[in-house]
PDB file of N, CA and C in Angstrom:
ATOM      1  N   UNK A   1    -123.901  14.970   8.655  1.00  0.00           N
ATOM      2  CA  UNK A   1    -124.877  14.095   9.274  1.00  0.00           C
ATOM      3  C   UNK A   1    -124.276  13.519  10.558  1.00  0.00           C
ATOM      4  N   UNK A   2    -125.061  13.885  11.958  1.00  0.00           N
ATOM      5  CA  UNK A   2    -124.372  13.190  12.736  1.00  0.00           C
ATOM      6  C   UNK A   2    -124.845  11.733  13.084  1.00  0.00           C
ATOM      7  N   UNK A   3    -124.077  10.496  13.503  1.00  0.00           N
ATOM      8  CA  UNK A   3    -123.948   9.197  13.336  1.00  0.00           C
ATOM      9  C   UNK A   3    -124.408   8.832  14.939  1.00  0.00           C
ATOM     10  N   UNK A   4    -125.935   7.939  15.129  1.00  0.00           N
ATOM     11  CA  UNK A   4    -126.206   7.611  16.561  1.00  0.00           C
ATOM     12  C   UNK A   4    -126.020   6.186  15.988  1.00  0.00           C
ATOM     13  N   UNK A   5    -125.690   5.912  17.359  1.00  0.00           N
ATOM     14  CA  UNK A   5    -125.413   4.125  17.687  1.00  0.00           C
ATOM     15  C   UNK A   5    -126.731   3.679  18.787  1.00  0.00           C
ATOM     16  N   UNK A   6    -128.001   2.496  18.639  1.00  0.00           N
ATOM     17  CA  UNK A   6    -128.116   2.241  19.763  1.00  0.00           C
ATOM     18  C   UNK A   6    -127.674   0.531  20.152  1.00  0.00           C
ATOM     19  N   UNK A   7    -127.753   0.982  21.501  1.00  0.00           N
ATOM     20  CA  UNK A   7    -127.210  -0.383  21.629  1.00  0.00           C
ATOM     21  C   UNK A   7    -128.482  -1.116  22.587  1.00  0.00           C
ATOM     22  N   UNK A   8    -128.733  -2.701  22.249  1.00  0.00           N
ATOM     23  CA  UNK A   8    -129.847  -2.923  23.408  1.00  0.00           C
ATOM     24  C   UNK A   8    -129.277  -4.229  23.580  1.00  0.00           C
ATOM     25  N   UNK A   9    -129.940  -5.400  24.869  1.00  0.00           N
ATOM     26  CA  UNK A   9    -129.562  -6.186  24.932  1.00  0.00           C
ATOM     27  C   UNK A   9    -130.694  -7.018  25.095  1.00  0.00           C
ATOM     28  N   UNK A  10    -130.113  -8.145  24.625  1.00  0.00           N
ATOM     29  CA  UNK A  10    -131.497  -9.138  24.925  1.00  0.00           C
ATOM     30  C   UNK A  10    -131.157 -10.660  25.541  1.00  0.00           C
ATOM     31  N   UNK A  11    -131.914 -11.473  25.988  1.00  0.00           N
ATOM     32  CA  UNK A  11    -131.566 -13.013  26.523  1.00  0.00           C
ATOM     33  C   UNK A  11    -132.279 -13.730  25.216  1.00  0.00           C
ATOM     34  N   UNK A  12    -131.435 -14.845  25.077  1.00  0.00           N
ATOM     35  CA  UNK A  12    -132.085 -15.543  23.796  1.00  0.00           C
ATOM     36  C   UNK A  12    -131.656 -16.899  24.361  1.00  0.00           C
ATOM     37  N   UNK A  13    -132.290 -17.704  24.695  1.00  0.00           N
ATOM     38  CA  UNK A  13    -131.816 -19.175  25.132  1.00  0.00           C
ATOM     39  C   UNK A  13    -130.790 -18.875  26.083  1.00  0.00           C
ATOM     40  N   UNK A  14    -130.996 -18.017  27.366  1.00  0.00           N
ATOM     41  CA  UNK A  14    -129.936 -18.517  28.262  1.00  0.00           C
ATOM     42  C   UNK A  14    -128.906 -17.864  27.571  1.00  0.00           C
ATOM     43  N   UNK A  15    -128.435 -17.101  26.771  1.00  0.00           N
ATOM     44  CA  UNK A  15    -127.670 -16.069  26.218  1.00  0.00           C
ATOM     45  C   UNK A  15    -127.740 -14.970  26.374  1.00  0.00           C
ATOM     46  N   UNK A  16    -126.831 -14.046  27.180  1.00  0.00           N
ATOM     47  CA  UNK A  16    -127.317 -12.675  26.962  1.00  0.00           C
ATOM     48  C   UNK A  16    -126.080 -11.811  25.371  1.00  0.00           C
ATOM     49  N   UNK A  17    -127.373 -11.589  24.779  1.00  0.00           N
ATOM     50  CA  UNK A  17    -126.682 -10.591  23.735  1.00  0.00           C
ATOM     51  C   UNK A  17    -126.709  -9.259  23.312  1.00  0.00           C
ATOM     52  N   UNK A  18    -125.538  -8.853  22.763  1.00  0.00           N
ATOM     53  CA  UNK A  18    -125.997  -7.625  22.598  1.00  0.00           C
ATOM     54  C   UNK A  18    -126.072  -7.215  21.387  1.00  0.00           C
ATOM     55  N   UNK A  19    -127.026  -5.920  21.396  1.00  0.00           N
ATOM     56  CA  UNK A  19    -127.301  -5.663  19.960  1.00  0.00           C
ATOM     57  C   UNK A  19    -126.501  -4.452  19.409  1.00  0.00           C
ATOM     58  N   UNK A  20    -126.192  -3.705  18.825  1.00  0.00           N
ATOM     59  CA  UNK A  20    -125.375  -2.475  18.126  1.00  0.00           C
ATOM     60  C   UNK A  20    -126.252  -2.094  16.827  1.00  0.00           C
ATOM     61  N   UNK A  21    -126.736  -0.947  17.111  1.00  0.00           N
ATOM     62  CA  UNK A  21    -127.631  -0.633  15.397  1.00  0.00           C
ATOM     63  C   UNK A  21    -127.149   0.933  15.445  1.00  0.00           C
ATOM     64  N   UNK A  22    -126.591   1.221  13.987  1.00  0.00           N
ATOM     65  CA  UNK A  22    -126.586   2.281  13.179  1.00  0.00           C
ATOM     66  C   UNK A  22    -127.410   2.613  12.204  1.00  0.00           C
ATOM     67  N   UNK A  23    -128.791   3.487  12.668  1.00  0.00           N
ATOM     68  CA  UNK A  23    -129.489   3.526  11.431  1.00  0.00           C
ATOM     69  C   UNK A  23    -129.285   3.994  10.339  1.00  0.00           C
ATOM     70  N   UNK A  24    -128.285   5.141  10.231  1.00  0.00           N
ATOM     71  CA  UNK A  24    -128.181   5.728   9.270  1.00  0.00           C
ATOM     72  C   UNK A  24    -126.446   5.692   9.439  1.00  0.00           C
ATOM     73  N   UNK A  25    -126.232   4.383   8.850  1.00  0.00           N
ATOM     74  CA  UNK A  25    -124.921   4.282   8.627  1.00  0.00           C
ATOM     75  C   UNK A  25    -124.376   4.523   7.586  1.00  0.00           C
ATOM     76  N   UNK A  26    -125.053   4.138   6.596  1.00  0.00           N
ATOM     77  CA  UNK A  26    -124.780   5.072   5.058  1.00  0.00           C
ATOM     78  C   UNK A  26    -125.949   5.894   4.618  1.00  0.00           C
ATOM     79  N   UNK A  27    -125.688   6.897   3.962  1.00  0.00           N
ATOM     80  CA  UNK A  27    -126.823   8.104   3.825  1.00  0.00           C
ATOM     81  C   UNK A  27    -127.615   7.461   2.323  1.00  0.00           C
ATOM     82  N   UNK A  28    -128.801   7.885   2.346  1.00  0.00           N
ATOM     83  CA  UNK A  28    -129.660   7.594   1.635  1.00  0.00           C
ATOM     84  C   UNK A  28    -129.171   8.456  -0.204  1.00  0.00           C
ATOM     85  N   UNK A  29    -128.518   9.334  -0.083  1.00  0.00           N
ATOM     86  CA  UNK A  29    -127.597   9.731  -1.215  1.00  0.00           C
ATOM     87  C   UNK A  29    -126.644   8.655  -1.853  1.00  0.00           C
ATOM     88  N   UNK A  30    -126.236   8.082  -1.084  1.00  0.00           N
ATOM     89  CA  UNK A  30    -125.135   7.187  -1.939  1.00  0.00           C
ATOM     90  C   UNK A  30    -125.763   5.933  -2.776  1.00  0.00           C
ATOM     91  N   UNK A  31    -126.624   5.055  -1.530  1.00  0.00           N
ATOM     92  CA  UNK A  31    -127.557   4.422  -2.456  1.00  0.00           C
ATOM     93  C   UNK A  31    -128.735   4.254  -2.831  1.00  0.00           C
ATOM     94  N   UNK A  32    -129.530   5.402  -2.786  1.00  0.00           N
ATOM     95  CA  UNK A  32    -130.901   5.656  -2.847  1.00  0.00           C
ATOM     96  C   UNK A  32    -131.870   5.109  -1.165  1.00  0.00           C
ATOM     97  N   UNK A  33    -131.591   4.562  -0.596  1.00  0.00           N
ATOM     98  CA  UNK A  33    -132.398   4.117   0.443  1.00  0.00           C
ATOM     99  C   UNK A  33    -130.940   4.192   1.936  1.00  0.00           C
ATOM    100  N   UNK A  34    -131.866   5.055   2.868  1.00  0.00           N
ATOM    101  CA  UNK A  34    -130.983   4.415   3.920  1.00  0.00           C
ATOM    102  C   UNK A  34    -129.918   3.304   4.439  1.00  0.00           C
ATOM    103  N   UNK A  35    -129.403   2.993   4.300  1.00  0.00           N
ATOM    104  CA  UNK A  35    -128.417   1.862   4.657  1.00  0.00           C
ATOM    105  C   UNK A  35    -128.130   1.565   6.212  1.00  0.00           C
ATOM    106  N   UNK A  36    -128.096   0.577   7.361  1.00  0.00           N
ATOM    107  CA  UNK A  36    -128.343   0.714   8.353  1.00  0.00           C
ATOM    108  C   UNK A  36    -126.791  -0.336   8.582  1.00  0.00           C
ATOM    109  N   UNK A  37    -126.506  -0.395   9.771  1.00  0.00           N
ATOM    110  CA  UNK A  37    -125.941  -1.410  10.632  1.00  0.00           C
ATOM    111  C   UNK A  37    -125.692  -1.884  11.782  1.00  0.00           C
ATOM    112  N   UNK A  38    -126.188  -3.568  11.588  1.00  0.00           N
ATOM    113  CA  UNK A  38    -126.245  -4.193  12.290  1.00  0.00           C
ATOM    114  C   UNK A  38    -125.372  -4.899  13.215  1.00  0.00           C
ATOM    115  N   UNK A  39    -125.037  -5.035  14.147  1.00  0.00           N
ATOM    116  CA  UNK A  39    -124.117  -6.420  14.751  1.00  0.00           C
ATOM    117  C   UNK A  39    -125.040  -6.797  16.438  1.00  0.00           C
ATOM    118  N   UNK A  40    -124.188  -8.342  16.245  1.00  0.00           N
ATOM    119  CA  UNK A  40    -125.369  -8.771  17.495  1.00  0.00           C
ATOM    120  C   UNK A  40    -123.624  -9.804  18.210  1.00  0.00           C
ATOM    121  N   UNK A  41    -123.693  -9.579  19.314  1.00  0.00           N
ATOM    122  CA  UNK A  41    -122.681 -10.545  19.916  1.00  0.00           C
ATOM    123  C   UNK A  41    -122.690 -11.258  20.931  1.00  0.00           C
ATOM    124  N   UNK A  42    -122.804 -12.511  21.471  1.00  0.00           N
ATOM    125  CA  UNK A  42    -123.176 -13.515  22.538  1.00  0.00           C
ATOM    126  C   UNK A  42    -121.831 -12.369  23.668  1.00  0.00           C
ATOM    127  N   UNK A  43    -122.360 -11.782  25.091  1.00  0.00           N
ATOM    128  CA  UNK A  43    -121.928 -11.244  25.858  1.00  0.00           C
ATOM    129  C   UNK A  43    -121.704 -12.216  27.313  1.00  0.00           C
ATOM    130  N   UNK A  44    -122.993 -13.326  27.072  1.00  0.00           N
ATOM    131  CA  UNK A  44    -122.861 -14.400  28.435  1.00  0.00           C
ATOM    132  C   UNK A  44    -123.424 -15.160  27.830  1.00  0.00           C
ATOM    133  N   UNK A  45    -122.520 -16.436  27.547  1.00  0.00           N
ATOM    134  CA  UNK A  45    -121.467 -16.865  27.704  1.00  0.00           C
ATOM    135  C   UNK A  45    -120.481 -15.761  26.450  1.00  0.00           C
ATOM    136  N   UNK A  46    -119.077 -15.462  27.270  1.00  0.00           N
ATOM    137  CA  UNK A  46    -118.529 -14.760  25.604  1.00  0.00           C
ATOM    138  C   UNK A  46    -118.669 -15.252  24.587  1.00  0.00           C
ATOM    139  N   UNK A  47    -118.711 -15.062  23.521  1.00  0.00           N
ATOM    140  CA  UNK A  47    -118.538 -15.196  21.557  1.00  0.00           C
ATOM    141  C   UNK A  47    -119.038 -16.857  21.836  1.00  0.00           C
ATOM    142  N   UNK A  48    -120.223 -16.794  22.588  1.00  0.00           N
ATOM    143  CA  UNK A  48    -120.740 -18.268  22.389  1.00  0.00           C
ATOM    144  C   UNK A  48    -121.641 -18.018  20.924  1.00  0.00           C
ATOM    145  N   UNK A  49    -121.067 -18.854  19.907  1.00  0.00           N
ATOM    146  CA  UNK A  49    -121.952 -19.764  18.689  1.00  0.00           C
ATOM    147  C   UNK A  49    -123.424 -19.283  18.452  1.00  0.00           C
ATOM    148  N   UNK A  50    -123.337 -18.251  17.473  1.00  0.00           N
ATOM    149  CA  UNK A  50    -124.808 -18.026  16.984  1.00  0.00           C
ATOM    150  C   UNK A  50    -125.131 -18.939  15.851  1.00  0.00           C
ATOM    151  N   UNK A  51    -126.658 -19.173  16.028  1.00  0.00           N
ATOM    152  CA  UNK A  51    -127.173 -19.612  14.526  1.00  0.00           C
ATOM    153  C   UNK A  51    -126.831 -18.646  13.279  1.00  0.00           C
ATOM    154  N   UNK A  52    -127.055 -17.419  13.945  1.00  0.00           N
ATOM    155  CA  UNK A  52    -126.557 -16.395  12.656  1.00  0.00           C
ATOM    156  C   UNK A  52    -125.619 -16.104  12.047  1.00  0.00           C
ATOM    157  N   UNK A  53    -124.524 -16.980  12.914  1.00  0.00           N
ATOM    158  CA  UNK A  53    -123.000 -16.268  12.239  1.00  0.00           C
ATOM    159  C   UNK A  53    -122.196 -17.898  12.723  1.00  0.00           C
ATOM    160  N   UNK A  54    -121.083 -17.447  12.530  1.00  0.00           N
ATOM    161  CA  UNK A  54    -120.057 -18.751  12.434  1.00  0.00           C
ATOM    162  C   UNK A  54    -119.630 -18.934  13.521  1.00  0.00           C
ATOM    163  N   UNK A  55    -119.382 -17.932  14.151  1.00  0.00           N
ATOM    164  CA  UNK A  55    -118.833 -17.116  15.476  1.00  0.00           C
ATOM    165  C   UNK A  55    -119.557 -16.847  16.753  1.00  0.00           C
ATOM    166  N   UNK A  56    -119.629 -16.231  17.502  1.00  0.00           N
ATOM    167  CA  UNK A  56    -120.143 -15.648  18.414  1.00  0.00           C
ATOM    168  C   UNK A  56    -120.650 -13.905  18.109  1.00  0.00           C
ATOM    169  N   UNK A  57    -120.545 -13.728  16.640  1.00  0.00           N
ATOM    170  CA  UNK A  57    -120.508 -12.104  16.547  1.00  0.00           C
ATOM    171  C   UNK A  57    -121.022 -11.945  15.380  1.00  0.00           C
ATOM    172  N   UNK A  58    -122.028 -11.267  14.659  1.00  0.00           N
ATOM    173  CA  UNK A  58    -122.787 -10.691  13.287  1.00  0.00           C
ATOM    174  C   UNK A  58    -122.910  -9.496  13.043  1.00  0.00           C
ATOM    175  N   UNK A  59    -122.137  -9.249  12.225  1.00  0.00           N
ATOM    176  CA  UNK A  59    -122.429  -8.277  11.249  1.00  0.00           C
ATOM    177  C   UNK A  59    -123.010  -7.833  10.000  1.00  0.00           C
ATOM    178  N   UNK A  60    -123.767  -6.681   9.904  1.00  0.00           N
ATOM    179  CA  UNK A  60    -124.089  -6.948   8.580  1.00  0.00           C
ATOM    180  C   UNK A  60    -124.998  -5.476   8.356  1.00  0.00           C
ATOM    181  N   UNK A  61    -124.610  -5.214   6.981  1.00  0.00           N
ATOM    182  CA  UNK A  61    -124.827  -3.258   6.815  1.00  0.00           C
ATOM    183  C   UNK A  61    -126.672  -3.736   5.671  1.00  0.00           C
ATOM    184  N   UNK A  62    -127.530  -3.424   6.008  1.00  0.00           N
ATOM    185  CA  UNK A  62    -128.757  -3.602   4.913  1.00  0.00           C
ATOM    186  C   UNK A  62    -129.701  -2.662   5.161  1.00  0.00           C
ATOM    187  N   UNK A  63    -130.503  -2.961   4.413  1.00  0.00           N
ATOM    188  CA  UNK A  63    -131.745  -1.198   4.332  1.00  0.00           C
ATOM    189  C   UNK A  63    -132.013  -1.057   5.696  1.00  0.00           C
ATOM    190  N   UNK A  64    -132.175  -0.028   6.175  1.00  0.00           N
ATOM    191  CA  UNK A  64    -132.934   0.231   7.479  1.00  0.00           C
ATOM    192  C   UNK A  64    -134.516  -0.210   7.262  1.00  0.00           C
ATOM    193  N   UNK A  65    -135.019  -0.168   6.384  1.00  0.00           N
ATOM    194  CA  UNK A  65    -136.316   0.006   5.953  1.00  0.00           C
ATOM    195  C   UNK A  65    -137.036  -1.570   6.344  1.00  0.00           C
ATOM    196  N   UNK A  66    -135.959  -2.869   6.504  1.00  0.00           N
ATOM    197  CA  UNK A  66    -136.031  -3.960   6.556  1.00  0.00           C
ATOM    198  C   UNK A  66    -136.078  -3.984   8.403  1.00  0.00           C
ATOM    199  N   UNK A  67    -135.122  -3.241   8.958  1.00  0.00           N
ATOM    200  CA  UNK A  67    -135.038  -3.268  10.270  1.00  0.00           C
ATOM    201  C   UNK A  67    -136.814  -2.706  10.751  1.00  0.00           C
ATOM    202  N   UNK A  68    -137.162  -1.669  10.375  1.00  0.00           N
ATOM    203  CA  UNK A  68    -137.894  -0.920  10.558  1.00  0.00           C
ATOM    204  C   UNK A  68    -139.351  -1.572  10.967  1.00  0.00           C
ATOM    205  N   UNK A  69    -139.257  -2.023   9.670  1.00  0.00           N
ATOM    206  CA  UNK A  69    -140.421  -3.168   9.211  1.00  0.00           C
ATOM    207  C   UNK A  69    -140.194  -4.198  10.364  1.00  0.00           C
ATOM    208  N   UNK A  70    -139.625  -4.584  11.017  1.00  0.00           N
ATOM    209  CA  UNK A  70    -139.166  -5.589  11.813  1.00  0.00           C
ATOM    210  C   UNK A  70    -139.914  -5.099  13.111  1.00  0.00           C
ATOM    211  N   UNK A  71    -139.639  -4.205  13.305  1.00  0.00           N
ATOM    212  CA  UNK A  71    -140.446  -3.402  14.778  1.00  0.00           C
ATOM    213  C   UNK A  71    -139.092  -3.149  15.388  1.00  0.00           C
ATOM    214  N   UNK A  72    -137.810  -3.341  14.460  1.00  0.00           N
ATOM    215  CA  UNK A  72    -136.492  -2.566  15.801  1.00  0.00           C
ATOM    216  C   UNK A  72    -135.595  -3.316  15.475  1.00  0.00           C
ATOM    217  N   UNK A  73    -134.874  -3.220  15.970  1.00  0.00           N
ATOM    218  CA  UNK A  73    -133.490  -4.177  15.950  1.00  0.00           C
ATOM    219  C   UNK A  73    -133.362  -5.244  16.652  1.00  0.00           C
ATOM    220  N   UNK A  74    -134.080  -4.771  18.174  1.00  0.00           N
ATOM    221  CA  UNK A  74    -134.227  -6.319  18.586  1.00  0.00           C
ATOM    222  C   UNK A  74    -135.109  -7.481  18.002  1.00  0.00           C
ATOM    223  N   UNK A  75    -136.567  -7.113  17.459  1.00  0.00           N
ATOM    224  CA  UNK A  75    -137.312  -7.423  16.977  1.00  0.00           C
ATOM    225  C   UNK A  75    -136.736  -8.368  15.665  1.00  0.00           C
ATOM    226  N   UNK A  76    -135.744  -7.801  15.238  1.00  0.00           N
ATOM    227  CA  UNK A  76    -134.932  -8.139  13.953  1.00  0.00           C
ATOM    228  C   UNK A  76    -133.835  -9.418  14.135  1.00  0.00           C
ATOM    229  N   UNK A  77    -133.800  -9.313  15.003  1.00  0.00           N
ATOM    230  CA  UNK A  77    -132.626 -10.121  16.082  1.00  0.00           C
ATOM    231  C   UNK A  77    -133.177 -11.405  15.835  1.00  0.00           C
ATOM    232  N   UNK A  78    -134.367 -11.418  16.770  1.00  0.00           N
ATOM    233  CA  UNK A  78    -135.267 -12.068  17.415  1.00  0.00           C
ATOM    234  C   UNK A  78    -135.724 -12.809  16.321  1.00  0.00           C
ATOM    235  N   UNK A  79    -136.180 -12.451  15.464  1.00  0.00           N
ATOM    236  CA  UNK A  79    -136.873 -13.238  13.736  1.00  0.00           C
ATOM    237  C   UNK A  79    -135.663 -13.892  13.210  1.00  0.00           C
ATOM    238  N   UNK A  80    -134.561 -13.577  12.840  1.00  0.00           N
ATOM    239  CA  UNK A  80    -133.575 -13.816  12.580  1.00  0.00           C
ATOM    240  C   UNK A  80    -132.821 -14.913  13.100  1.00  0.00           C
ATOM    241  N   UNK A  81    -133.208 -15.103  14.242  1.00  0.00           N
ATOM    242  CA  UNK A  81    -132.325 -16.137  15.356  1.00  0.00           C
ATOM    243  C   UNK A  81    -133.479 -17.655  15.209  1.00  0.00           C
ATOM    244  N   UNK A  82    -135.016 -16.807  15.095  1.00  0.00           N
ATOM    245  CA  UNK A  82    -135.624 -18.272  15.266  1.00  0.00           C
ATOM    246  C   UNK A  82    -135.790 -18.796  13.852  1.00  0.00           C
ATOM    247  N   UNK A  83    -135.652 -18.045  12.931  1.00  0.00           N
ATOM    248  CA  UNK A  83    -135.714 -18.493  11.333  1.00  0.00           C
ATOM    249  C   UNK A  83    -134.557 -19.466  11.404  1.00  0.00           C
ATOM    250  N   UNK A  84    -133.873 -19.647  11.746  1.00  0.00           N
ATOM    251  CA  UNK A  84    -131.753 -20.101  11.608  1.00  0.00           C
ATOM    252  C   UNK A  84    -131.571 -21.213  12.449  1.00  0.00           C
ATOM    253  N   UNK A  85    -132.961 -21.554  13.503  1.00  0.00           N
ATOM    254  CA  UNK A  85    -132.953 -22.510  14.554  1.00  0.00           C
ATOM    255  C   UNK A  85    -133.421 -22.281  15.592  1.00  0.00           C
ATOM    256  N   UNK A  86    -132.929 -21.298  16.216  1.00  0.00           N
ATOM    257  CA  UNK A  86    -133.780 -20.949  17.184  1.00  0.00           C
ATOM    258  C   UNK A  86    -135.159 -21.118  17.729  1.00  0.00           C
ATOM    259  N   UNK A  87    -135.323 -21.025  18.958  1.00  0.00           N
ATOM    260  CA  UNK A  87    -136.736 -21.758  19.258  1.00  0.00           C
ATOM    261  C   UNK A  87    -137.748 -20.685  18.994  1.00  0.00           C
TER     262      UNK A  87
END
């Protein structure tokens, strides 16, 4: 299976971030459903403080099927950031 990465970027409050998605980061054989991964990282200002993470940087491997449903990764981002605080 070959392994695509995309990467997109987005502004979120005067933040530019970036996104990193592996959709098919683990194969749908190992645990019955696609497995995807995620990371999102404050790029301007550097590793500036997400609501989502502790840090400036998130990771995190979950169904693609959840991303999907989302309308994308940025889309996923985006829900994610204003659920946590975000405006």
């Amino acid at each position: 299976m070959k392994r695509t990465t995309e990467t997109h970027r987005m502004d979120w409050n005067g933040m530019l971030l970036e996104i990193t998605y592996e959709p098919q980061w683990m194969p749908a054989r190992i645990v019955g459903e696609e497995i995807a991964h995620l990371q999102v990282r404050s790029i301007y200002p550097t590793d500036a403080p997400l609501p989502i993470a502790r840090q400036g940087y998130y990771s995190n491997a979950l169904p693609a099927s959840i991303i999907a449903a989302a309308g994308g990764p940025v889309a996923y981002v985006d829900v994610m950031l204003a659920a946590e605080g975000g405006p």
